[in-house]
Protein backbone atom coordinates (compact mmCIF):
# COMPACT_ATOMS: atom_id res chain seq x y z
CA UNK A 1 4.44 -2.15 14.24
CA UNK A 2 7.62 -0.14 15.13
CA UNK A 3 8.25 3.40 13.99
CA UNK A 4 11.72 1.82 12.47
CA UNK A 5 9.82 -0.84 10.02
CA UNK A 6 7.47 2.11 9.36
CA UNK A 7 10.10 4.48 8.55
CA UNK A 8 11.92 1.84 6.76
CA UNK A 9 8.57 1.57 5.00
CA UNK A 10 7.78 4.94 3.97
CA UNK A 11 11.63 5.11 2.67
CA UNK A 12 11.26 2.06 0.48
CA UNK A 13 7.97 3.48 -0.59
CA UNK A 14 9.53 7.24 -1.43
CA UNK A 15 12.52 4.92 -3.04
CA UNK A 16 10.60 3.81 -5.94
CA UNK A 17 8.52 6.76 -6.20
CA UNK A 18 11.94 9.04 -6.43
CA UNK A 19 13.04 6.33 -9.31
CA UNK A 20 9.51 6.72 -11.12
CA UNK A 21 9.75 10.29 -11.12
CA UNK A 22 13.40 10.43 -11.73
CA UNK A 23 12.83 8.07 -15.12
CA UNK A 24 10.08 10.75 -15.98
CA UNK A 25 11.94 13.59 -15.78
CA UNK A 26 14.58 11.99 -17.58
CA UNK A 27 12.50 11.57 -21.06
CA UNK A 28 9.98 8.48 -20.35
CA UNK A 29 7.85 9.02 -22.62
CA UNK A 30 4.34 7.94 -20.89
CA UNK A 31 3.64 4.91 -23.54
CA UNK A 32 7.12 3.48 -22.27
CA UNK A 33 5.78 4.04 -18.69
CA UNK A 34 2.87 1.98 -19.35
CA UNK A 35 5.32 -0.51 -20.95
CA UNK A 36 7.13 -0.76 -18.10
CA UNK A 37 4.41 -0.85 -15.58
CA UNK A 38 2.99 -3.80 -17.08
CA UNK A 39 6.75 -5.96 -17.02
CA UNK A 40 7.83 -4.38 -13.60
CA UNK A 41 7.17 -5.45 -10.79
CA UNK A 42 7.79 -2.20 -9.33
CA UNK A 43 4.07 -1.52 -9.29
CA UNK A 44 3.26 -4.39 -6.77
CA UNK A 45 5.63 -3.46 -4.53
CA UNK A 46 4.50 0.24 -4.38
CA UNK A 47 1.10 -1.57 -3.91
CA UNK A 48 2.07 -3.99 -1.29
CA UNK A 49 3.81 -1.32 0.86
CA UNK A 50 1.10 0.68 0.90
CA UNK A 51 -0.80 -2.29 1.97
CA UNK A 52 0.98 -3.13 4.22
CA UNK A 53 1.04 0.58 5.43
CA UNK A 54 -3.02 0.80 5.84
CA UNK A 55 -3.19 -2.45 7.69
CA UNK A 56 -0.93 -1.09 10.03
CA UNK A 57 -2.69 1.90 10.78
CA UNK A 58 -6.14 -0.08 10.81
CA UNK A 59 -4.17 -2.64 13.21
CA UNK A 60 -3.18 0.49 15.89
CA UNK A 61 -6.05 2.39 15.52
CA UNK A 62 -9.04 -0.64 15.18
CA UNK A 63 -11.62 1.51 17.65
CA UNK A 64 -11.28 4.21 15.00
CA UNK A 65 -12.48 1.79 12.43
CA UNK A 66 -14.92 0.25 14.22
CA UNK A 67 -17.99 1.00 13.00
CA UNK A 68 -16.66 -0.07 8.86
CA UNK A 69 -16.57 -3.68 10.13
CA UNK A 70 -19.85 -5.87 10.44
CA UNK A 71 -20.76 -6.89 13.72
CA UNK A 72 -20.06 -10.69 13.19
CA UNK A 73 -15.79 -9.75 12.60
CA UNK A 74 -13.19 -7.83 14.13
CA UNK A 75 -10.37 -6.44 12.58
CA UNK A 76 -8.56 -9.62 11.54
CA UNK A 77 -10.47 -11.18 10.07
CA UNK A 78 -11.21 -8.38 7.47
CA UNK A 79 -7.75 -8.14 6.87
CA UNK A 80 -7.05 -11.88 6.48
CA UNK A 81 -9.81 -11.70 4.09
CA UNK A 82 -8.61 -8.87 1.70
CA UNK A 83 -8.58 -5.66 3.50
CA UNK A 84 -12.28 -5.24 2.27
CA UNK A 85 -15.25 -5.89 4.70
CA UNK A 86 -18.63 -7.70 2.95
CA UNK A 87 -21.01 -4.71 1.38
CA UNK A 88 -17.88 -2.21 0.83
């Protein structure tokens, strides 16, 4: 992946966060955050970017994460199946 889709990443990431925060600091009151991160979808994207984010790094850096995948699979095909490898 390109530094400018990961940068673009992070800043979509830091985007919502800053909201989140933002609405906090303005008076949320934390039962109205709950509220609203049940009806939002804001919480599934935060989710999916940082996703999106770990398969990335997993993706560049597979020899690193070599030894968390069973012998039968590479990389691939623990992330087309989830992210999670069998027995983790």
């Amino acid at each position: 992946m390109s530094l400018i889709i990961y940068l673009t990443i992070c800043l979509m990431f830091f985007q919502e966060l800053n909201h989140l925060v933002n609405s906090v600091a303005n008076g949320l009151s934390s039962d109205e955050l709950y509220k609203r991160s049940l009806e939002e979808i804001m919480p599934l994207r935060i989710i999916s970017l940082l996703r999106l984010l770990a398969e990335t790094e997993i993706r560049n850096r597979e020899a690193d994460y070599k030894s968390f995948i069973p012998e039968k699979m590479n990389v691939h095909q623990v992330l087309l199946q989830g992210g999670a490898a069998p027995g983790c």
